[in-house]
C-alpha atoms as a PDB file:
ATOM      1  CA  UNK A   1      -3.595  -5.230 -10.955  1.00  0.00           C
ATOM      2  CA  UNK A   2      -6.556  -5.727 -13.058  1.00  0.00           C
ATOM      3  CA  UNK A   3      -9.836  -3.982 -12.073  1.00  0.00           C
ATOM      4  CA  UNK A   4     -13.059  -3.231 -14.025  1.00  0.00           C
ATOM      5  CA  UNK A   5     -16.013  -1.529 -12.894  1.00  0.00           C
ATOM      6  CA  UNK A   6     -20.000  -2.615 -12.694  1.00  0.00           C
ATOM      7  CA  UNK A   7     -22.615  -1.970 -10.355  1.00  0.00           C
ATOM      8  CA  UNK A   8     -25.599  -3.992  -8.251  1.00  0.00           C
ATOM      9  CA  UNK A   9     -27.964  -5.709 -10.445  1.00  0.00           C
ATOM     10  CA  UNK A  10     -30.957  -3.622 -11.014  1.00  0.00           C
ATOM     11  CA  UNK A  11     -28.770  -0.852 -10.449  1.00  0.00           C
ATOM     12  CA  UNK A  12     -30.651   3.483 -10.877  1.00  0.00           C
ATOM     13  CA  UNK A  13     -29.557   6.121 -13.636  1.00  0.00           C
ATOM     14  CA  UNK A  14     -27.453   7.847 -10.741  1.00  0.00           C
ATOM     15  CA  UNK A  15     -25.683   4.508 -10.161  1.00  0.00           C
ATOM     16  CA  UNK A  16     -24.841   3.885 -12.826  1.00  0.00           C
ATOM     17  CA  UNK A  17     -24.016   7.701 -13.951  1.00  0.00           C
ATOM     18  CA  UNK A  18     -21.043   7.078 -10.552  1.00  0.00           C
ATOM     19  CA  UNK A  19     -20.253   3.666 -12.229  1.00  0.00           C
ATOM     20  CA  UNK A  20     -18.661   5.301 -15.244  1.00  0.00           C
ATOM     21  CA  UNK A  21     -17.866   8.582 -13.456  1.00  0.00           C
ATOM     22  CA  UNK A  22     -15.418   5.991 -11.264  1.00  0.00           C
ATOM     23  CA  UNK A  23     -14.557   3.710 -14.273  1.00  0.00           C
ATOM     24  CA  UNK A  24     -12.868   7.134 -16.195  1.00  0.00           C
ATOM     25  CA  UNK A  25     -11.377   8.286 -12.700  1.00  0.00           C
ATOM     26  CA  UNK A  26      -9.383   5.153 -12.333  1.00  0.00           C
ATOM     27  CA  UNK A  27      -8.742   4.629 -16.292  1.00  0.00           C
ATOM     28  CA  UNK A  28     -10.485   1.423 -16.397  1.00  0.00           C
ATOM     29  CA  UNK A  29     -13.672  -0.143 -17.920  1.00  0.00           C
ATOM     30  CA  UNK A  30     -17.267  -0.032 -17.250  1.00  0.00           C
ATOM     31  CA  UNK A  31     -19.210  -3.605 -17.262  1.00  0.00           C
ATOM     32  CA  UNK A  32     -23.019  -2.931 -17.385  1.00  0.00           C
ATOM     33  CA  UNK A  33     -23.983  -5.762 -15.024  1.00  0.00           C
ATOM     34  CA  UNK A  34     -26.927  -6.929 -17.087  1.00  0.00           C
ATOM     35  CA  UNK A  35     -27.949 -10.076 -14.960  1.00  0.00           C
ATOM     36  CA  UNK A  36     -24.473 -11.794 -14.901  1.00  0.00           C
ATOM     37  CA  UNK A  37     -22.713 -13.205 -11.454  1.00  0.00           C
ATOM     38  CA  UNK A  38     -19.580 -11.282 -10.155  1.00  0.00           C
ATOM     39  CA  UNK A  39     -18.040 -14.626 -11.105  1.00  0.00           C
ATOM     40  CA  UNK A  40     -18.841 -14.759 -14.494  1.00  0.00           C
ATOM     41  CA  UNK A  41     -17.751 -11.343 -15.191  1.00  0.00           C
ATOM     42  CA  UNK A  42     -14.447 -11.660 -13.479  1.00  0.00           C
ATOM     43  CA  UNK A  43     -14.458 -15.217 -15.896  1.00  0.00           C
ATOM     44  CA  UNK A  44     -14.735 -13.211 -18.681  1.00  0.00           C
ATOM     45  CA  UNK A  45     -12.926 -10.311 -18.612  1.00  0.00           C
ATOM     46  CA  UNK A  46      -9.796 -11.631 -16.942  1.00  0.00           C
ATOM     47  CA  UNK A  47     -10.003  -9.434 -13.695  1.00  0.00           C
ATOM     48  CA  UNK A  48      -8.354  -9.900 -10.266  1.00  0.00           C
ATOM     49  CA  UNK A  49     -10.667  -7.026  -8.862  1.00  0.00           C
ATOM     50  CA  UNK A  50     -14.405  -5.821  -9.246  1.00  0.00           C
ATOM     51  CA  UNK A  51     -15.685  -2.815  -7.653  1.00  0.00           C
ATOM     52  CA  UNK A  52     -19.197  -2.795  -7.050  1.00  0.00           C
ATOM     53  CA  UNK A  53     -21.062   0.501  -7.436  1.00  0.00           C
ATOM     54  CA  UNK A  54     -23.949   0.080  -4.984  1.00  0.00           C
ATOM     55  CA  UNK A  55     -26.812   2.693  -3.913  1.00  0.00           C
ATOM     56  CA  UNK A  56     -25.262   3.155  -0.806  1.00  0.00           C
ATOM     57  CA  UNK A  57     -21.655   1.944  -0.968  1.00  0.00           C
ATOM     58  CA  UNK A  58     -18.663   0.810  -2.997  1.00  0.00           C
ATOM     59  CA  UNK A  59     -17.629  -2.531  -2.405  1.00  0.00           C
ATOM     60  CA  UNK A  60     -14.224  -4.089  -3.854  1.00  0.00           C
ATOM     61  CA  UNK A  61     -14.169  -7.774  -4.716  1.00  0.00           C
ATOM     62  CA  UNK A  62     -10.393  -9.220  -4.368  1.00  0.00           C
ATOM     63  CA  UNK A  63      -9.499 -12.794  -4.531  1.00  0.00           C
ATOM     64  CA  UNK A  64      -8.872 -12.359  -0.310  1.00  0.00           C
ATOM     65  CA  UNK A  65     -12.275 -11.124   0.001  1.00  0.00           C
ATOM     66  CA  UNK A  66     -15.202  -7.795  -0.347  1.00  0.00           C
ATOM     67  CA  UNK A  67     -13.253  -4.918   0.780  1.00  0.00           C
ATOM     68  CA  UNK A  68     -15.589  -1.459   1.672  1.00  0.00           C
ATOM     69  CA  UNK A  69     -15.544   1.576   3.950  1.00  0.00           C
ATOM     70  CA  UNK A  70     -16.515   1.020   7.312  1.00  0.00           C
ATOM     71  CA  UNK A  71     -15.384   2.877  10.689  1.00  0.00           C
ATOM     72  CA  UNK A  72     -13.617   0.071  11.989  1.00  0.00           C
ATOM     73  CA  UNK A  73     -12.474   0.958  15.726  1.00  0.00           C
ATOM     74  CA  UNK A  74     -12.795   4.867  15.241  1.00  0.00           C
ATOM     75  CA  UNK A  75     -16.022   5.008  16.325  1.00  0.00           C
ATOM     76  CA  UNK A  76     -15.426   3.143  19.224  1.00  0.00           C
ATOM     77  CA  UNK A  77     -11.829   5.205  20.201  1.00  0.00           C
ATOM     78  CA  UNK A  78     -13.444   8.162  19.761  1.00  0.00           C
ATOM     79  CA  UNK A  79     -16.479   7.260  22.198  1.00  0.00           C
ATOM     80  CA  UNK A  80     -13.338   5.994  24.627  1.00  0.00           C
ATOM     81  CA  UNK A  81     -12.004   9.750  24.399  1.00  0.00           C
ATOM     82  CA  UNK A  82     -15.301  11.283  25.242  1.00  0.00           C
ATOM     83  CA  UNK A  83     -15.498   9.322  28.126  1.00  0.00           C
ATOM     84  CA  UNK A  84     -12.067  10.102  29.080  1.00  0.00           C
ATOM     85  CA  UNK A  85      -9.990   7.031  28.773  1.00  0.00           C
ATOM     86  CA  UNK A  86      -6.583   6.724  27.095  1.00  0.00           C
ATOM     87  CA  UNK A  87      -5.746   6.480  23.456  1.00  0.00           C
ATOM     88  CA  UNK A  88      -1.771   5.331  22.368  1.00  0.00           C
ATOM     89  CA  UNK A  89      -2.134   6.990  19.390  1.00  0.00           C
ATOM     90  CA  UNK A  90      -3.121  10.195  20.520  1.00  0.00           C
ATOM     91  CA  UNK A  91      -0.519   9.985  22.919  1.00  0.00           C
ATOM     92  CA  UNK A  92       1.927   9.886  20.807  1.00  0.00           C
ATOM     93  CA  UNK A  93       0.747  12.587  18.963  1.00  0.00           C
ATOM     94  CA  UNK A  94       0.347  14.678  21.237  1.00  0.00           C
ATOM     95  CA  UNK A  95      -2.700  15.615  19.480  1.00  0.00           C
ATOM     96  CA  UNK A  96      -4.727  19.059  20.136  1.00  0.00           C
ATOM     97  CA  UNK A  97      -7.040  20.855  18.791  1.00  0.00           C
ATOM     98  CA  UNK A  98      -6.340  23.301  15.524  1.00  0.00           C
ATOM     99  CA  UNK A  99      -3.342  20.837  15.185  1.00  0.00           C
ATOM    100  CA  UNK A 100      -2.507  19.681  11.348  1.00  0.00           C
ATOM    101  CA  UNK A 101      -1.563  16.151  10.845  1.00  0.00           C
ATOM    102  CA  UNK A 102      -0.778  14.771   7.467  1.00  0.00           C
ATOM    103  CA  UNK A 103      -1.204  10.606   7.731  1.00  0.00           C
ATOM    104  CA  UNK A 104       1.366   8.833   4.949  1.00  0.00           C
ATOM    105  CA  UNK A 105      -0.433   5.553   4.900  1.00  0.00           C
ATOM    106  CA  UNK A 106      -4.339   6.213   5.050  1.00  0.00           C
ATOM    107  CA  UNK A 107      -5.789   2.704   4.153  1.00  0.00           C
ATOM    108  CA  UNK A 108      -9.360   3.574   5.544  1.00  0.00           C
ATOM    109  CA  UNK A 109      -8.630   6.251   7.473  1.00  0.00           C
ATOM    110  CA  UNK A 110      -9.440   5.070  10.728  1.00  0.00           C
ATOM    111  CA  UNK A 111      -6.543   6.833  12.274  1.00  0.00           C
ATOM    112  CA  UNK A 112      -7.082   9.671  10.929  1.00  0.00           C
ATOM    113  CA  UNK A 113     -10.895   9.931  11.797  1.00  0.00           C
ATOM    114  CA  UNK A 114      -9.388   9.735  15.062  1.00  0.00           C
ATOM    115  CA  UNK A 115      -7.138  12.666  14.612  1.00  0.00           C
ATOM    116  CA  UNK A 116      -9.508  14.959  12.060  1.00  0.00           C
ATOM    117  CA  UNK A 117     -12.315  14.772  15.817  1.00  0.00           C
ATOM    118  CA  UNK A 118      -9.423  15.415  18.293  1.00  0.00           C
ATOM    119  CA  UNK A 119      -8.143  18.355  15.749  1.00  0.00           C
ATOM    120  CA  UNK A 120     -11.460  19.823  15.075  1.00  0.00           C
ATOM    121  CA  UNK A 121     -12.649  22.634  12.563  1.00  0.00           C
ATOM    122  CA  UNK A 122      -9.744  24.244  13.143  1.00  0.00           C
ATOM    123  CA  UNK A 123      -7.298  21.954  12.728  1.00  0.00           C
ATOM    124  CA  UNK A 124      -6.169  20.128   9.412  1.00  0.00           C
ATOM    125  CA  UNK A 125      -5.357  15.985   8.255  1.00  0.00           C
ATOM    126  CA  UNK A 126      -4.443  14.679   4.706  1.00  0.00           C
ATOM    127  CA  UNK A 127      -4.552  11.596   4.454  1.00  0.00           C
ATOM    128  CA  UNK A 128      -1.743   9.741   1.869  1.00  0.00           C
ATOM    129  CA  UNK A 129      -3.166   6.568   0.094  1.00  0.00           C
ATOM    130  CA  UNK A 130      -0.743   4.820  -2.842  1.00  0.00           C
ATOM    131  CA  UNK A 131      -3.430   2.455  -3.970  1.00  0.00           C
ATOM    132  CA  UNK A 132      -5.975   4.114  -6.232  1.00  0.00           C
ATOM    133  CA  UNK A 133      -8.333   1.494  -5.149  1.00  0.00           C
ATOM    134  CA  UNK A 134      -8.316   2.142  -1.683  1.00  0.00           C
ATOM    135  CA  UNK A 135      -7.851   6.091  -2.263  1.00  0.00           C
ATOM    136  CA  UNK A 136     -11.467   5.703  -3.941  1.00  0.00           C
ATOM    137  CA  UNK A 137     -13.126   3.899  -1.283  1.00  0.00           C
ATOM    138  CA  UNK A 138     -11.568   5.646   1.327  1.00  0.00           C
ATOM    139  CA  UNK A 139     -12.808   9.216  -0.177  1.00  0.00           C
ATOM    140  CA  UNK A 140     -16.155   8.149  -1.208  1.00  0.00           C
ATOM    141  CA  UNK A 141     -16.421   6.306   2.263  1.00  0.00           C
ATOM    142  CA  UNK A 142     -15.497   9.552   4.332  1.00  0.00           C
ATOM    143  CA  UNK A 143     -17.882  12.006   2.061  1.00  0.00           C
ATOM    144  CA  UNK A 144     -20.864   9.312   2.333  1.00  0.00           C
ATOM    145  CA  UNK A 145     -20.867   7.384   5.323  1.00  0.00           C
ATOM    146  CA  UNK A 146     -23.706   7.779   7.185  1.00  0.00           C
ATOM    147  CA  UNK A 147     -23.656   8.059  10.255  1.00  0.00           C
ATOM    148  CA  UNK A 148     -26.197   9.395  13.715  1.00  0.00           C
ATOM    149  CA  UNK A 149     -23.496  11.639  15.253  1.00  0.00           C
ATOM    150  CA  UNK A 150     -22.406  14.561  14.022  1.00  0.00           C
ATOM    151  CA  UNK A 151     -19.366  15.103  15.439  1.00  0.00           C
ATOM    152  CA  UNK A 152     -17.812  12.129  13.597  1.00  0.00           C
ATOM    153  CA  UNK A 153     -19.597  12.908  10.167  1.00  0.00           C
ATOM    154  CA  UNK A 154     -17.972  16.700  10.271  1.00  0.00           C
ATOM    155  CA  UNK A 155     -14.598  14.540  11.175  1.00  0.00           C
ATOM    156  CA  UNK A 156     -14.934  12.071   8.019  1.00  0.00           C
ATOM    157  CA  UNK A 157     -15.963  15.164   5.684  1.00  0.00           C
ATOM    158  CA  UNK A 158     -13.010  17.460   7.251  1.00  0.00           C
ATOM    159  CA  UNK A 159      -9.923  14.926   5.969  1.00  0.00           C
ATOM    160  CA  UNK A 160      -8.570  15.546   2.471  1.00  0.00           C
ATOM    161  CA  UNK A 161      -7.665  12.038   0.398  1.00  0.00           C
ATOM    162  CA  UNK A 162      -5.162  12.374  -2.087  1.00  0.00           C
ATOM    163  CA  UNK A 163      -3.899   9.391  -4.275  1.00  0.00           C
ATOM    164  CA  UNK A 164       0.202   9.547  -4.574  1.00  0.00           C
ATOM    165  CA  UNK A 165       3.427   8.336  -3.112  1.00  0.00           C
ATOM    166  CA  UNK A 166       3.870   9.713  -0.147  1.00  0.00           C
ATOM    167  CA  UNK A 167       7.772   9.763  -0.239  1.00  0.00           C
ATOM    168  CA  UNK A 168       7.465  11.861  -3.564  1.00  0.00           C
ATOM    169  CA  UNK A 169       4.871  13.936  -1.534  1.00  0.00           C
ATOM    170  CA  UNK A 170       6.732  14.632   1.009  1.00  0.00           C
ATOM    171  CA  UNK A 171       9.908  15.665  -1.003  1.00  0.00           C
ATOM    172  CA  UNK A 172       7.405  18.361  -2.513  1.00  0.00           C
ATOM    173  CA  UNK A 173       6.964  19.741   0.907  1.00  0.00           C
ATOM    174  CA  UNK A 174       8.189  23.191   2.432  1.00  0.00           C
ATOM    175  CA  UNK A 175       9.912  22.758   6.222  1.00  0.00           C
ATOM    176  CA  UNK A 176       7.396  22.541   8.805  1.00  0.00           C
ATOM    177  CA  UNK A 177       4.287  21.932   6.903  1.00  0.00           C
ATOM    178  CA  UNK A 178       2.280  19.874   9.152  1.00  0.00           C
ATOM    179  CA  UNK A 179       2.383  19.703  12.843  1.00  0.00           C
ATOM    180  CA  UNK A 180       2.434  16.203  12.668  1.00  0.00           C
ATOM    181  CA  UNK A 181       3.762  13.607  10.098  1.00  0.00           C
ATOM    182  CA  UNK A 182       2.254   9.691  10.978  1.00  0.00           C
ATOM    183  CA  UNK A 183       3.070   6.384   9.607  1.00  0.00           C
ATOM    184  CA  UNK A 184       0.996   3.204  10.018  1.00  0.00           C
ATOM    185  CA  UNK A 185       2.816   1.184   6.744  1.00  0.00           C
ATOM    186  CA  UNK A 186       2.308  -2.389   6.522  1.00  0.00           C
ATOM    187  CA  UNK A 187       3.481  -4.842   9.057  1.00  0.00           C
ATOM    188  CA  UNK A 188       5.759  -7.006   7.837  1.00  0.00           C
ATOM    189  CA  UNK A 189       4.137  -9.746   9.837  1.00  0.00           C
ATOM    190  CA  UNK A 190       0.166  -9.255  10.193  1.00  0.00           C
ATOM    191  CA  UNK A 191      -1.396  -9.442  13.408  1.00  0.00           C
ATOM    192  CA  UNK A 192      -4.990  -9.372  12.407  1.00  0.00           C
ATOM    193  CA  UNK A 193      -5.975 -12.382  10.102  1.00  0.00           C
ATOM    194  CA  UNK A 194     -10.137 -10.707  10.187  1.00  0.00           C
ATOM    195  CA  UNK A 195     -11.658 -10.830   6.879  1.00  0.00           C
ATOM    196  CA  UNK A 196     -11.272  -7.372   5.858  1.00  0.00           C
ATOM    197  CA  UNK A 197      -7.353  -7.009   6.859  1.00  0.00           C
ATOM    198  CA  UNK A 198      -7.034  -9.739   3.980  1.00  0.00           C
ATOM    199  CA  UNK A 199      -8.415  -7.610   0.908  1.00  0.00           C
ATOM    200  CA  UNK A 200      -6.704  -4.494   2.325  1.00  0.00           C
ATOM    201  CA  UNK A 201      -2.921  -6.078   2.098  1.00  0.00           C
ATOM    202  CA  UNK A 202      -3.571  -7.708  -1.398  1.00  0.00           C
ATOM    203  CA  UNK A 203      -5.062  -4.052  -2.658  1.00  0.00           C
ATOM    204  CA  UNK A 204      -2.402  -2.073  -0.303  1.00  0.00           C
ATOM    205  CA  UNK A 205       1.281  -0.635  -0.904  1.00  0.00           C
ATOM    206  CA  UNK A 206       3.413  -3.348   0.658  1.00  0.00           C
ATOM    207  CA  UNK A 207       7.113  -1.442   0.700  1.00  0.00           C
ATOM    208  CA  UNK A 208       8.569  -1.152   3.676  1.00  0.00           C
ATOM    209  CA  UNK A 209       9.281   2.194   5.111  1.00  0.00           C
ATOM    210  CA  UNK A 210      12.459   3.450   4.558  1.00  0.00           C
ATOM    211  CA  UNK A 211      15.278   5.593   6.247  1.00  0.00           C
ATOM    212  CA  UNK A 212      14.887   8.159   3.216  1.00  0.00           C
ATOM    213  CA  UNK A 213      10.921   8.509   3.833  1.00  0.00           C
ATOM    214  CA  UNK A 214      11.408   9.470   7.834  1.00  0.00           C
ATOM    215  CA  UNK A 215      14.082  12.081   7.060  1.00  0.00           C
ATOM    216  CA  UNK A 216      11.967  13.763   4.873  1.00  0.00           C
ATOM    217  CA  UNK A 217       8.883  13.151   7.229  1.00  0.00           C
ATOM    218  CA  UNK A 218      11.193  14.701  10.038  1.00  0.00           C
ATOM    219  CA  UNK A 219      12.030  17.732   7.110  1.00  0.00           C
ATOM    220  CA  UNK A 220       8.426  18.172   7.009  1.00  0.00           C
ATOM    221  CA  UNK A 221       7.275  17.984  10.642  1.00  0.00           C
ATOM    222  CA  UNK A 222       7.082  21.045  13.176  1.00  0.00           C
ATOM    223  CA  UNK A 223       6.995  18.962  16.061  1.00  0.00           C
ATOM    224  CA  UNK A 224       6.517  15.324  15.612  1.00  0.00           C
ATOM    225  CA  UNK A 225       6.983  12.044  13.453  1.00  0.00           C
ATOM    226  CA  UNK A 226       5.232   8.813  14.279  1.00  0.00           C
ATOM    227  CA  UNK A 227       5.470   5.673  13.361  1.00  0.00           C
ATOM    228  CA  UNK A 228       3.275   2.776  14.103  1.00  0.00           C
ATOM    229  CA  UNK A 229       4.824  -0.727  14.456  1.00  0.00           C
ATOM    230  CA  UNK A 230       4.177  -4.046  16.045  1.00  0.00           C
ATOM    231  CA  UNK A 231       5.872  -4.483  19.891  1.00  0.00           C
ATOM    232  CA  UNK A 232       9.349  -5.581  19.346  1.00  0.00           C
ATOM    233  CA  UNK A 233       9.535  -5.280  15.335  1.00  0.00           C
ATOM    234  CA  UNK A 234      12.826  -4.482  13.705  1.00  0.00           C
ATOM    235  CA  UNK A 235      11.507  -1.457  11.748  1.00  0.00           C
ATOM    236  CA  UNK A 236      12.161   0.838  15.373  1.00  0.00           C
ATOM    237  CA  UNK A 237      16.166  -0.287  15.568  1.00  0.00           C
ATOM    238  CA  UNK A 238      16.768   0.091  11.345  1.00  0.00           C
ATOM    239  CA  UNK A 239      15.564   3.482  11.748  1.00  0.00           C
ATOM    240  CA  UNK A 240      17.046   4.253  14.631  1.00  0.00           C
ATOM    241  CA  UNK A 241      13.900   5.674  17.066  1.00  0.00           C
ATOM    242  CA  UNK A 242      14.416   5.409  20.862  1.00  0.00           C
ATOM    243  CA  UNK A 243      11.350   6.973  21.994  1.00  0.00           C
ATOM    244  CA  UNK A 244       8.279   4.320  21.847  1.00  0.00           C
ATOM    245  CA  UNK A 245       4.574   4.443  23.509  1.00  0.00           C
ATOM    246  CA  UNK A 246       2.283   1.957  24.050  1.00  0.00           C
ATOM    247  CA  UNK A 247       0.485  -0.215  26.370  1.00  0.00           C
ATOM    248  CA  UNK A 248       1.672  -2.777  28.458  1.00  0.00           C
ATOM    249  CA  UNK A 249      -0.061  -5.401  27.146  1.00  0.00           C
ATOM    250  CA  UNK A 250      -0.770  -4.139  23.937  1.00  0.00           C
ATOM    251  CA  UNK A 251       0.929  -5.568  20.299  1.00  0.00           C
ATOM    252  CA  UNK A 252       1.477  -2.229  19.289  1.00  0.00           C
ATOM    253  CA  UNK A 253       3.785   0.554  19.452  1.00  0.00           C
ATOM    254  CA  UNK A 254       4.665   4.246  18.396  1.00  0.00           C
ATOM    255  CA  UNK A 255       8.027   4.606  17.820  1.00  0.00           C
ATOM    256  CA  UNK A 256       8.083   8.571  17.855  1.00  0.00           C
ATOM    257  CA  UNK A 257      10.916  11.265  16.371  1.00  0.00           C
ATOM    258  CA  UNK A 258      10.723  15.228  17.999  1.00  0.00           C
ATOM    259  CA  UNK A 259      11.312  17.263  15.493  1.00  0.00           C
ATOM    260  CA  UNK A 260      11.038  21.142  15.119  1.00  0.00           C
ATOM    261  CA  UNK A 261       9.884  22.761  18.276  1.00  0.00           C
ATOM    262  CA  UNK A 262       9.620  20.140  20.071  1.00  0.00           C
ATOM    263  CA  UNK A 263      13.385  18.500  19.476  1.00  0.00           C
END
């Protein structure tokens, strides 16, 4: 995938200075913007993507849309929590505070928001992101997002982002490294056609999860594995998990594996 670099027109000298500072970190080219249209510069350089180095954001151009941090439903499930009411993915977790949780598939890290507040100072979550693209966005994102309570900014600055393969990752792993090891790859067949699920499967890591990945995952786990699916998909009965949470009405599941302690 091509990409190339540039920044809002009229852009500052610290803008800029994070243009090329992000150009060298993903080995690709710095376009001073200079006047010209997104258009013109994807015309001219032969580019599928354009990230856009703004005062207070990065914001990806794809040919499925502008692709950029936001909370997404975090926010929202973690205002659900305070108030007491019931979250699947928690659930299935069996999430606590000072627990560590390393999530596989990060994307934007809204799941893992989620987890890093429930965990707390003392607990721990990595997040795993293939794409460098969305590795960058989602780092920058979590270290800058502004928002008014504090809880959830300590959450966002508390997860670690780290740009690799998370089956190669895992393989490095010791036995029992992380409390819990979480899933949330792809669906095969999307469920969400909103304008920002568009630019996130053309930039994201598409391969299905394998049998390989969750044996390692269950290598690495001290007490659980979980896997987030569509209701009814195929991926639960190819890898063989029994155990699945969810709501009744809900087009989700968490297919979930005990392992360690908790087997």
């Amino acid at each position: 995938m091509n990409c190339i670099i540039t920044t809002a027109i009229n852009p500052t000298i610290s803008t800029q200075s994070l243009a090329t500072e992000i150009a060298s970190e993903l080995n690709t080219c710095y376009i001073a913007r200079e006047g010209s249209s997104l258009e013109a510069i994807k015309a001219n350089y032969q580019v599928d993507v354009i990230i856009v180095i703004t005062k207070n954001s990065l914001i990806a151009h794809t040919p499925t849309g502008e692709f950029f941090f936001h909370l997404s439903m975090a926010d929202l499930r973690i205002k659900n929590l305070i108030n007491g009411k019931h979250d699947h993915m928690v659930s299935a977790m069996g999430l606590k505070s000072g627990m560590s949780v390393l999530d596989c598939t990060l994307g934007l890290a809204s799941d893992a928001i989620v987890a890093s507040y429930l965990t707390g100072v003392t607990g721990k979550v990595v997040g795993l992101e293939a794409s460098p693209i969305i590795a960058l966005l989602a780092a920058h994102g979590l270290k800058n997002y502004q928002t008014e309570t504090e809880e959830i900014r300590q959450a966002l600055h508390r997860i670690t982002v780290i740009n690799t393969d998370y089956y190669d990752y895992l393989c490095s792993l010791p036995e029992n490294s992380f409390d819990i090891v979480y899933f949330d790859p792809m669906f095969r067949r999307p469920i969400d056609s909103s304008s920002n699920i568009k630019p996130l499967r053309f930039l994201a890591d598409t391969r299905p999860l394998l049998l390989n990945a969750v044996r390692e995952a269950t290598r690495v786990a001290k007490k659980r594995v979980v896997i987030k699916e569509t209701r009814f998909s195929k991926v639960f009965d190819e890898l063989n998990i029994k155990n699945r949470m969810g709501g009744k009405y809900s087009s989700i599941e968490y297919g979930v594996i005990y392992a360690g302690s908790e087997k």
